[in-house]
C-alpha atoms as a PDB file:
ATOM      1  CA  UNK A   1       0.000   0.000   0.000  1.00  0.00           C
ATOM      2  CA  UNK A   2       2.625   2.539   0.441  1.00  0.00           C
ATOM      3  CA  UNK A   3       4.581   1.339  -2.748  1.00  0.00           C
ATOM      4  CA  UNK A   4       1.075   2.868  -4.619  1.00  0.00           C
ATOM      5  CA  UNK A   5       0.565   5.845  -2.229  1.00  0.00           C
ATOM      6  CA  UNK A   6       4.264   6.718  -3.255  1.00  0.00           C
ATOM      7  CA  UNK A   7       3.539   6.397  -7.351  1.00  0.00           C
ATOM      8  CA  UNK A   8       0.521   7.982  -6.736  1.00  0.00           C
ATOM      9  CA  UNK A   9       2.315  10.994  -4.593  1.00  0.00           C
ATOM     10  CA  UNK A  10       4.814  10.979  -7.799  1.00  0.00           C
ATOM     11  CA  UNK A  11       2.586  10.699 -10.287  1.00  0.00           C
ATOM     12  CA  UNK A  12       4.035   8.173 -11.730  1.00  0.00           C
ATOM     13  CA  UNK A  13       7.255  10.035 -13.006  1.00  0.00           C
ATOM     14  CA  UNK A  14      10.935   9.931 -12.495  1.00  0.00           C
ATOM     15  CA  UNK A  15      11.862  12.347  -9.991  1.00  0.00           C
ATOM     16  CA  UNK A  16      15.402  12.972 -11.692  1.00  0.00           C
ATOM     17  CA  UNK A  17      15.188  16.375 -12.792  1.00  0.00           C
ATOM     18  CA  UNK A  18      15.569  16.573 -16.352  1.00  0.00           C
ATOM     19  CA  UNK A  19      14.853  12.709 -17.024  1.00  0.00           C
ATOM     20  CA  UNK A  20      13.832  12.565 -20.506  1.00  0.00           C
ATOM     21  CA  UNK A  21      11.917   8.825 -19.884  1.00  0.00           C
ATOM     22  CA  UNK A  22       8.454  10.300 -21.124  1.00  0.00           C
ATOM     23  CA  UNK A  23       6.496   6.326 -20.099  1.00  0.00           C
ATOM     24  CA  UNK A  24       4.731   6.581 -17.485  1.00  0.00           C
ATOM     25  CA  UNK A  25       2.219   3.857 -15.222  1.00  0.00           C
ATOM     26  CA  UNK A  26       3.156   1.008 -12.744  1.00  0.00           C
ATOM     27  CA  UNK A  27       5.356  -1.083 -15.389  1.00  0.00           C
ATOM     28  CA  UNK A  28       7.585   1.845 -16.514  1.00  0.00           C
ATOM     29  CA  UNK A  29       8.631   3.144 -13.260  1.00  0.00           C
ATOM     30  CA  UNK A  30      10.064   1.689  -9.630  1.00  0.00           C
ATOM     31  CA  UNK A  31       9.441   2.733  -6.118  1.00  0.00           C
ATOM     32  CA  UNK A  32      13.625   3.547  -5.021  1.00  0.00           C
ATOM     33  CA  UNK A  33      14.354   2.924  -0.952  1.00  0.00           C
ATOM     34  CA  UNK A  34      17.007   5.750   0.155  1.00  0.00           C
ATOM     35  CA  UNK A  35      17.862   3.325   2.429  1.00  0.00           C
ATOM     36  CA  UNK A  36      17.566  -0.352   2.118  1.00  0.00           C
ATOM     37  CA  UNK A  37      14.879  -1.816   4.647  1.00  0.00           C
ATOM     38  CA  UNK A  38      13.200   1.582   4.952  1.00  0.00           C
ATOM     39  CA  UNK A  39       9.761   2.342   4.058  1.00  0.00           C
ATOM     40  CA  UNK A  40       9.390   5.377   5.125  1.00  0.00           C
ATOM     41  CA  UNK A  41       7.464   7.844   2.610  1.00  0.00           C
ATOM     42  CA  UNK A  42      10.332  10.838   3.109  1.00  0.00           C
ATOM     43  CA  UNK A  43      12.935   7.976   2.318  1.00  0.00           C
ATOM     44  CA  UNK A  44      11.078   6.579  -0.826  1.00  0.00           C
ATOM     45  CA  UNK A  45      11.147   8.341  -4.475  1.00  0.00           C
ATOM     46  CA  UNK A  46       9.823   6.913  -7.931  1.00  0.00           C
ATOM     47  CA  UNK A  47      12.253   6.574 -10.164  1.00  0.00           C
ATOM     48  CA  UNK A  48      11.989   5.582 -14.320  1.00  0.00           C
ATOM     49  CA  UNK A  49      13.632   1.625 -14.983  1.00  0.00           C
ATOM     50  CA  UNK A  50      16.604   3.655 -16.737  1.00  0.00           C
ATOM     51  CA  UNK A  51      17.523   5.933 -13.818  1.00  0.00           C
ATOM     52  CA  UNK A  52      17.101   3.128 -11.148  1.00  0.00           C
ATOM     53  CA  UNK A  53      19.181   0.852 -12.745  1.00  0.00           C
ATOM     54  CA  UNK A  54      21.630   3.253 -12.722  1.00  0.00           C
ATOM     55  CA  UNK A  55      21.631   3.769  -9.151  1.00  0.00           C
ATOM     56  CA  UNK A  56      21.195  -0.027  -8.709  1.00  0.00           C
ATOM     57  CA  UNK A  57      23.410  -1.859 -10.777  1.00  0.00           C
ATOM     58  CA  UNK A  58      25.805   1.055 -12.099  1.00  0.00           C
ATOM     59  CA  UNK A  59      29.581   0.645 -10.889  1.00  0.00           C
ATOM     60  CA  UNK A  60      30.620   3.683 -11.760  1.00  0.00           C
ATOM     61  CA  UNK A  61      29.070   6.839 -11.389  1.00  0.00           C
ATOM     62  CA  UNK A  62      29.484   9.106 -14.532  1.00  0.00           C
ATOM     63  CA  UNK A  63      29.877  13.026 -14.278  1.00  0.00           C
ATOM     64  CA  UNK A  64      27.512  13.633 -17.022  1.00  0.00           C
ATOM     65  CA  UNK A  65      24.818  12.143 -15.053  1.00  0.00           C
ATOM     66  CA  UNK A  66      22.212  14.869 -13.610  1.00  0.00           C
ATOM     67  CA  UNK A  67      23.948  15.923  -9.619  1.00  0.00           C
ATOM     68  CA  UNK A  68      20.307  14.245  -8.139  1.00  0.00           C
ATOM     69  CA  UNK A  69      21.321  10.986  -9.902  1.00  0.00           C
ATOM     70  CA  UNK A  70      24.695  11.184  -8.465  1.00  0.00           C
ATOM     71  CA  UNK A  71      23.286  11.844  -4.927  1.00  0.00           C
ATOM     72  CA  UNK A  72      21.370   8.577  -5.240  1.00  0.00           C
ATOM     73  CA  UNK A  73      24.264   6.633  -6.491  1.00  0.00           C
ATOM     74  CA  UNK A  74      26.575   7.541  -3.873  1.00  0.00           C
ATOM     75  CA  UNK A  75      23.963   6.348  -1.383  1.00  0.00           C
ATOM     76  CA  UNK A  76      24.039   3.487  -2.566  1.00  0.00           C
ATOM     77  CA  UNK A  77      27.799   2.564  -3.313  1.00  0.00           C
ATOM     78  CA  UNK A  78      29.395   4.625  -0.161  1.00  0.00           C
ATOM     79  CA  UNK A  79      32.734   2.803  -1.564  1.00  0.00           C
ATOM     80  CA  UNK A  80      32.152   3.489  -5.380  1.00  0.00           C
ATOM     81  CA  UNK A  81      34.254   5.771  -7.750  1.00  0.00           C
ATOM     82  CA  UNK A  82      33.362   8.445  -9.609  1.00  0.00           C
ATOM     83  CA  UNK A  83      34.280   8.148 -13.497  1.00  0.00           C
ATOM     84  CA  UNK A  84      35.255  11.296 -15.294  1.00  0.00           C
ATOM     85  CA  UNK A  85      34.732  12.090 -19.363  1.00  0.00           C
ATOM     86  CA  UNK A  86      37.565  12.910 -20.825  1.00  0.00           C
ATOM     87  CA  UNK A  87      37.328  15.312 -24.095  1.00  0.00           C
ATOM     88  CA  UNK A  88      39.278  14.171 -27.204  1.00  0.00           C
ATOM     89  CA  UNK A  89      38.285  17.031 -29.227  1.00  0.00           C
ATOM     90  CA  UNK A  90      41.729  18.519 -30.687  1.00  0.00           C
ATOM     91  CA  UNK A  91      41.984  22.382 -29.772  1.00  0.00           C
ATOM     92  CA  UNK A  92      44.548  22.897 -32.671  1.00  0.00           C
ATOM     93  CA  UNK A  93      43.914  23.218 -36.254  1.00  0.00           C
ATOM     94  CA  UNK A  94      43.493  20.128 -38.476  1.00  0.00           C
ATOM     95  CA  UNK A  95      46.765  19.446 -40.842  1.00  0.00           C
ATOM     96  CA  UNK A  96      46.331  20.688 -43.809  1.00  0.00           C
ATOM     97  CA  UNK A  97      48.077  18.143 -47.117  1.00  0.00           C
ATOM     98  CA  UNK A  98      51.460  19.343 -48.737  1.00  0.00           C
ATOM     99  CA  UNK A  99      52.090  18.947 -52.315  1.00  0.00           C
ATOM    100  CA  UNK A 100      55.018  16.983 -52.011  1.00  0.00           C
ATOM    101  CA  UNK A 101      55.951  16.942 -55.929  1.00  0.00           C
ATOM    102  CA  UNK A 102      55.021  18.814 -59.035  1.00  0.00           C
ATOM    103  CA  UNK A 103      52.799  17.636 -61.425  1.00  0.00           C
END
């Protein structure tokens, strides 16, 4: 009963801000515990499949994720690392080809 009070309380949307999972109703979204064992409305969010399985079964937390996301996932994995993007894009010019011999 409080699972539904809490998708109801939701509306049956991801509370990530800026989650771009547009399904909504019971089989697209889960009821997350902020702490394991704890039912506790104030400890209980709905999150999309996506987003909780991120927070779930993610070992690595990635910075582009939304900072909300990251919250959860650090609850979760107290011991986890954090995973940084690196950018490849080249600041300098492209080479440009040499004619190496006349025509």
């Amino acid at each position: 009963m409080v699972i539904v009070r809490m998708l109801k309380r939701d509306d049956y949307r991801c509370r990530v801000p800026w989650c771009m999972t547009t399904k909504r109703g019971k089989r697209s979204v889960a009821v997350h515990h902020r702490e394991a064992g704890n039912s506790d409305p104030a400890k209980m969010l709905t999150l999309c499949l996506p987003c909780h399985a991120k927070v779930t079964r993610t070992l690595y937390v990635q910075d582009d994720w939304p900072e909300f996301l990251r919250i959860l996932w650090r609850e979760q994995h107290p011991e986890g690392h954090e995973q940084s993007a690196l950018n490849f894009v080249s600041p300098l010019p492209q080479a440009t080809n040499v004619l190496l011999f006349k025509e």
